[in-house]
Protein backbone atom coordinates (compact mmCIF):
# COMPACT_ATOMS: atom_id res chain seq x y z
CA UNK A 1 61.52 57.82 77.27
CA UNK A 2 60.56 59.82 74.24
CA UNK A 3 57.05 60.50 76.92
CA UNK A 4 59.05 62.05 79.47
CA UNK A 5 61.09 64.25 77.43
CA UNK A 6 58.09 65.71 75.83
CA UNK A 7 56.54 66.38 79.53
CA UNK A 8 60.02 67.90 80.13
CA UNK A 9 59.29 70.24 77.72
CA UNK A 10 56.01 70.65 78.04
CA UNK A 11 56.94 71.72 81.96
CA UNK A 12 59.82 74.04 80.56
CA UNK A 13 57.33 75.61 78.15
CA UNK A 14 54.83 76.29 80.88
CA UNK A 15 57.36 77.47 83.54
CA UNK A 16 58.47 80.19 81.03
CA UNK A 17 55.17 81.40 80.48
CA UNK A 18 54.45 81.51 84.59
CA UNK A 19 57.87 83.82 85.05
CA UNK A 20 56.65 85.88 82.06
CA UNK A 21 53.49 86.67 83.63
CA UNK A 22 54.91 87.37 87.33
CA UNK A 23 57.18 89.96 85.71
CA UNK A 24 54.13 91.42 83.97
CA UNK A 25 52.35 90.93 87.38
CA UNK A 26 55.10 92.98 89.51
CA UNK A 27 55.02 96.08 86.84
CA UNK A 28 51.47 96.78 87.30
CA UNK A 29 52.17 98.67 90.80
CA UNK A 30 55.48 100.01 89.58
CA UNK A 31 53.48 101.89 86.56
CA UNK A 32 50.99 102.88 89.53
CA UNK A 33 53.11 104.52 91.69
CA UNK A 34 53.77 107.88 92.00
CA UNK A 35 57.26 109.14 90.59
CA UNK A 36 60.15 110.62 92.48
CA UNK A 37 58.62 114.55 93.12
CA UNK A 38 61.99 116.76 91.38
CA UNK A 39 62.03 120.42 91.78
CA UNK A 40 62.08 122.11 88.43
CA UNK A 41 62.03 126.28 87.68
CA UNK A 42 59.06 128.29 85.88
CA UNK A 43 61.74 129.63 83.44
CA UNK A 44 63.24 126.37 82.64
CA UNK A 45 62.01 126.21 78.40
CA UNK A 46 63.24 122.31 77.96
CA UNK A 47 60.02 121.40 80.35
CA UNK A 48 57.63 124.73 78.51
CA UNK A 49 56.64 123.16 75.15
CA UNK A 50 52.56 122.71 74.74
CA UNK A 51 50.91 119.57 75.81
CA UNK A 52 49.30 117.76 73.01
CA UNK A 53 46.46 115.25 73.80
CA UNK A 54 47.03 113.53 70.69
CA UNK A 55 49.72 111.88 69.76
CA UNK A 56 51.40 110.06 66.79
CA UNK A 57 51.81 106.69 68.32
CA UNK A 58 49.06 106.46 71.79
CA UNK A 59 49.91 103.75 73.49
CA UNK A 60 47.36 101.01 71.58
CA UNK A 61 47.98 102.34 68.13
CA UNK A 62 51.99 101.60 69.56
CA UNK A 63 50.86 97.72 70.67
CA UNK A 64 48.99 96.73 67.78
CA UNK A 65 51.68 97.68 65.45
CA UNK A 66 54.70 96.42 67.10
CA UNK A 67 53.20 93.36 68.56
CA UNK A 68 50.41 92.77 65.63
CA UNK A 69 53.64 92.89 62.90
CA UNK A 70 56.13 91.12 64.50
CA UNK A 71 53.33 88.04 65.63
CA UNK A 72 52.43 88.21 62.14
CA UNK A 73 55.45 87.84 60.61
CA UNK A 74 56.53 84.60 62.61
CA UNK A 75 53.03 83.39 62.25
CA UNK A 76 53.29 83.53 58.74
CA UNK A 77 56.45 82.00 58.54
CA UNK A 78 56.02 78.72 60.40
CA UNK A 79 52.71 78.59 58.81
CA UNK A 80 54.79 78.15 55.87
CA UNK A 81 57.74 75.95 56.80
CA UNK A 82 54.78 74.32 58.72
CA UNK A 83 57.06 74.56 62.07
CA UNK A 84 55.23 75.12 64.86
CA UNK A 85 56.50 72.29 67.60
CA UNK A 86 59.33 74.65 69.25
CA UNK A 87 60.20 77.01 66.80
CA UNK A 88 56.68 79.03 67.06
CA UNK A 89 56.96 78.89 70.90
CA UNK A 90 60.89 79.92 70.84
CA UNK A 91 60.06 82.44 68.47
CA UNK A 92 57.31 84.06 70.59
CA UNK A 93 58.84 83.87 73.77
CA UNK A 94 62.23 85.47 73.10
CA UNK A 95 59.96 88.18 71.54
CA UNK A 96 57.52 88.59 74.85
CA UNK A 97 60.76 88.02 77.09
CA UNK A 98 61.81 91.15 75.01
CA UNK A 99 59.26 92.75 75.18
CA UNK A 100 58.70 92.32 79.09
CA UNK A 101 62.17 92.53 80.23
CA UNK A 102 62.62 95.84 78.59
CA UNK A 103 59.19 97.63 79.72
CA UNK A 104 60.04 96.60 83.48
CA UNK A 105 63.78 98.07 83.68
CA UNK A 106 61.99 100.98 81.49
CA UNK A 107 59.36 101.62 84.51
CA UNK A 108 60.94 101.21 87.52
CA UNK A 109 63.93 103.82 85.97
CA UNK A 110 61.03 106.60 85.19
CA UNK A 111 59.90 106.20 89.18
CA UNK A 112 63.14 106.58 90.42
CA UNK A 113 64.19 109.08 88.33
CA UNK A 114 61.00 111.43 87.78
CA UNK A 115 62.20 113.21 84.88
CA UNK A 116 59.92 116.05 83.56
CA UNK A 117 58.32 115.79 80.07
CA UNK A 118 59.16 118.54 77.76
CA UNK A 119 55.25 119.35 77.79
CA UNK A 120 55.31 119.78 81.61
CA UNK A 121 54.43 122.76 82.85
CA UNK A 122 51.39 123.10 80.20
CA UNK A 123 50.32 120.04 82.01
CA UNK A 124 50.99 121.59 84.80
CA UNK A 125 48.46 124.44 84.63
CA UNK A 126 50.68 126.88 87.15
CA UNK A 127 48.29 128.17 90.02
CA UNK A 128 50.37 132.05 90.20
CA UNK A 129 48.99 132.83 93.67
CA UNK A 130 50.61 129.67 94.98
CA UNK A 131 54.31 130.68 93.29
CA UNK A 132 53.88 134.04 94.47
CA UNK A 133 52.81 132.57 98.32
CA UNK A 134 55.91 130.24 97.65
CA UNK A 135 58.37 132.71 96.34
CA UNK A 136 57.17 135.41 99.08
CA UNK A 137 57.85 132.72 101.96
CA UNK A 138 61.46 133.21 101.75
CA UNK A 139 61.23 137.09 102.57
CA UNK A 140 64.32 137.76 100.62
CA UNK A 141 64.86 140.96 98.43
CA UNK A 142 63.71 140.73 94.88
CA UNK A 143 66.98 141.83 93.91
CA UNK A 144 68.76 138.59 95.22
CA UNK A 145 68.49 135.87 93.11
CA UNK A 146 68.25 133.26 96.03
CA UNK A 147 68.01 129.68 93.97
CA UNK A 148 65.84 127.61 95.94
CA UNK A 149 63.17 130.43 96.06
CA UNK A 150 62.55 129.97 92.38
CA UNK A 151 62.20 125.86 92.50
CA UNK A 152 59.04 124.43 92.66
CA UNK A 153 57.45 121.10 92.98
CA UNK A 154 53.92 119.68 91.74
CA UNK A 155 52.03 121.39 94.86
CA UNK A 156 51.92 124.30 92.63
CA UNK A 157 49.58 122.94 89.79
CA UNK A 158 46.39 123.38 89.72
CA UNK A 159 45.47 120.62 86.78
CA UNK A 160 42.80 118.49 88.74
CA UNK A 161 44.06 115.32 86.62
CA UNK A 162 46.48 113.84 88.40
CA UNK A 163 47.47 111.27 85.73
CA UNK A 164 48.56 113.77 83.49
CA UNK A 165 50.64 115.25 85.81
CA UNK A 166 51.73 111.89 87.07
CA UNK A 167 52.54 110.95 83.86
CA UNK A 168 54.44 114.20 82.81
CA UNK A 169 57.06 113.11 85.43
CA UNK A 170 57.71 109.79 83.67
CA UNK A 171 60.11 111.32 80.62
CA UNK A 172 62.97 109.51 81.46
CA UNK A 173 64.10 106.95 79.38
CA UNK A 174 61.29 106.60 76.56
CA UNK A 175 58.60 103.74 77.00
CA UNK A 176 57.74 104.02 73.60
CA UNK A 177 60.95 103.88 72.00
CA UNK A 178 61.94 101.18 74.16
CA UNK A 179 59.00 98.86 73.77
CA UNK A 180 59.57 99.98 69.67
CA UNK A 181 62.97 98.66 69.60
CA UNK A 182 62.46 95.53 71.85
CA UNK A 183 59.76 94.40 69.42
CA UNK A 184 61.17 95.40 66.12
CA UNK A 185 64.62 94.83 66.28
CA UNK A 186 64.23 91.55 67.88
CA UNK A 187 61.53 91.11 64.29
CA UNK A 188 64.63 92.39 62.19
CA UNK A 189 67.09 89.38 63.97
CA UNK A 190 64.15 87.20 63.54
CA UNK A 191 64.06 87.99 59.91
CA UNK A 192 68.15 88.29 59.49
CA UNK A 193 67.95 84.43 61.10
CA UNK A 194 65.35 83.02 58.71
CA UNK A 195 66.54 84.12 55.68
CA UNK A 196 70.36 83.58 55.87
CA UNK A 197 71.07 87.09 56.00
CA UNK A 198 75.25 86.55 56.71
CA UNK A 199 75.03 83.44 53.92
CA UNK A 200 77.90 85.47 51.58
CA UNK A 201 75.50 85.89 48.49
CA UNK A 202 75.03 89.79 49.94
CA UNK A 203 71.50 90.22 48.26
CA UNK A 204 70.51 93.93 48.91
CA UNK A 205 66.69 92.88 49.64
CA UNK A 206 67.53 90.88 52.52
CA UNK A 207 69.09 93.57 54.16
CA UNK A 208 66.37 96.22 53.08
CA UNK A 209 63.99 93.34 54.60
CA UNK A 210 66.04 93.39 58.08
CA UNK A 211 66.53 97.28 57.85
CA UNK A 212 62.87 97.97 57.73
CA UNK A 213 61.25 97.02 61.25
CA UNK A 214 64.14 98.76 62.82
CA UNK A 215 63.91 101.89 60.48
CA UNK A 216 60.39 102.06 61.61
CA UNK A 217 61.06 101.85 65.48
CA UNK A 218 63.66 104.57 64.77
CA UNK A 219 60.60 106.53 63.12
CA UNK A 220 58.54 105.95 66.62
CA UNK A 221 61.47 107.04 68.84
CA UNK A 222 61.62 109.97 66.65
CA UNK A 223 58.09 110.90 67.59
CA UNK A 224 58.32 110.88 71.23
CA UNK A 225 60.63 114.35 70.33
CA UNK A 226 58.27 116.19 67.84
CA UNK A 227 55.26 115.32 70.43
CA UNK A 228 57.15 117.29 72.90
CA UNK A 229 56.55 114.01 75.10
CA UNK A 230 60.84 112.97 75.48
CA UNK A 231 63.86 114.91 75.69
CA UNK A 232 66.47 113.57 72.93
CA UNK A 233 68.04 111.89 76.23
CA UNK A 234 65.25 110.15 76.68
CA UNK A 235 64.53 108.36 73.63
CA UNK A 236 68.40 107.50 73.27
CA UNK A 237 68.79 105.68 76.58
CA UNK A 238 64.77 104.25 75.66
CA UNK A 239 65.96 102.82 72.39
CA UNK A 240 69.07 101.29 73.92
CA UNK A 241 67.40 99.55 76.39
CA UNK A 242 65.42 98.04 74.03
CA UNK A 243 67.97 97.27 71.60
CA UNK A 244 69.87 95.33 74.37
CA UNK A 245 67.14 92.92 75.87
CA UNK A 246 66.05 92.13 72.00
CA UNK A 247 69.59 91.06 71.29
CA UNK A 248 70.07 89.31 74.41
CA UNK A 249 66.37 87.68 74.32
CA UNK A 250 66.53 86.67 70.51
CA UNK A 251 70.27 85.08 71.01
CA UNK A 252 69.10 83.35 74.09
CA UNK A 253 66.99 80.94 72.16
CA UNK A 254 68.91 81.30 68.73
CA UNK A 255 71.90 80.78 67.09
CA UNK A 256 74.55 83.81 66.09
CA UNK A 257 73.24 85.25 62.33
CA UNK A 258 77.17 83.38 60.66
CA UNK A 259 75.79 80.30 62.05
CA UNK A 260 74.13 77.60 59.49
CA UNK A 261 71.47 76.79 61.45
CA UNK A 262 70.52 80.98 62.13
């Protein structure tokens, strides 16, 4: 008997892993595709800050940190407590169902939506003799401020990389603050869990110790602003998202934080 429940297991283990993957699998072409083409206007200053190539957090420097820390921590710890039958694997996959849930909703939103980046039109590189061939078109007076004459789509850039320009039409929500708070808040539950954080002692390190992976997502979401990558919208509705599929993924496979056996 005690065979067959471990090949239960074993099956359960294996067919978690196989959906995990096919998610992963079906967001490769959604992150390939090109985004919904919006109209924007060459006066419009939210979209007219520079483009940096650099940036705070690229998008390995992002991985490494918030999947190297959080995989480290939980390593550590059933290293430790020397647990590693199912509470390593429950551990890891509420954290990579967090983690992949989170990055799909996040992708398939910035297609549909297509929301420029704040560094847009620098990406842009604006070809003037096609606004002017655009603007002329309409053979309206210059005195009448007819709207759609001064809207413009991507047809008028003349940046020959069409990834960046791609990609500057993927602002809306935040990938990075997202992925940030789907990895590190689900760490900071992980953390609250293991050390008894609601046990009514109320010892100020373990909440400094919970605090800290989410205080540093927080810092990463911040970022995404001061790189003139997001909008503040952007990085709000990001970090939500990821806040919700870490709670929903860590209390999937654990008990509430009041709970004994957290």
């Amino acid at each position: 008997m005690a065979f067959f429940t471990l090949q239960k297991i074993q099956l359960s283990f294996i067919m978690d892993w196989f959906f995990i993957f096919l998610v992963v699998l079906v967001s490769i072409p959604i992150n390939i595709i090109s985004p919904f083409e919006r109209q924007f206007r060459l006066d419009d200053d939210t979209i007219s800050h520079p483009y940096k190539k650099e940036e705070t957090f690229s998008v390995p420097y992002l991985i490494i940190v918030t999947v190297g820390f959080p995989t480290l921590v939980m390593t550590i710890y059933h290293i430790v407590y020397r647990d590693f039958k199912y509470g390593f694997h429950q551990s890891l996959m509420g954290f990579f169902v967090s983690v992949v849930l989170s990055s799909f909703v996040t992708s398939i939103i910035k297609v549909t939506v297509g929301r420029y980046r704040p560094d847009f039109i620098s990406r842009c590189q604006v070809d003037i003799a096609k606004v002017e061939t655009i603007y002329n078109s309409y053979n309206m007076s210059d005195y009448f401020d007819f709207g759609p004459r001064n809207l413009y789509n991507t047809t008028i850039c003349s940046n020959p990389n069409k990834f960046i320009i791609n990609e500057g039409r993927k602002s809306f929500p935040s990938g990075h603050s997202s992925f940030a708070f789907a990895t590190l808040t689900y760490t900071s539950l992980f953390i609250a869990g293991k050390i008894q954080l609601y046990d009514g002692n109320f010892v100020f390190w373990k909440l400094l110790a919970v605090l800290i992976p989410n205080l540093f997502a927080l810092y990463i979401a911040i970022t995404r602003m001061s790189d003139y990558r997001h909008h503040w919208q952007d990085v709000v509705i990001g970090s939500l998202i990821g806040i919700i599929f870490s709670v929903v993924s860590y209390f999937y496979y654990f008990p509430f934080l009041n709970s004994p056996e957290s």
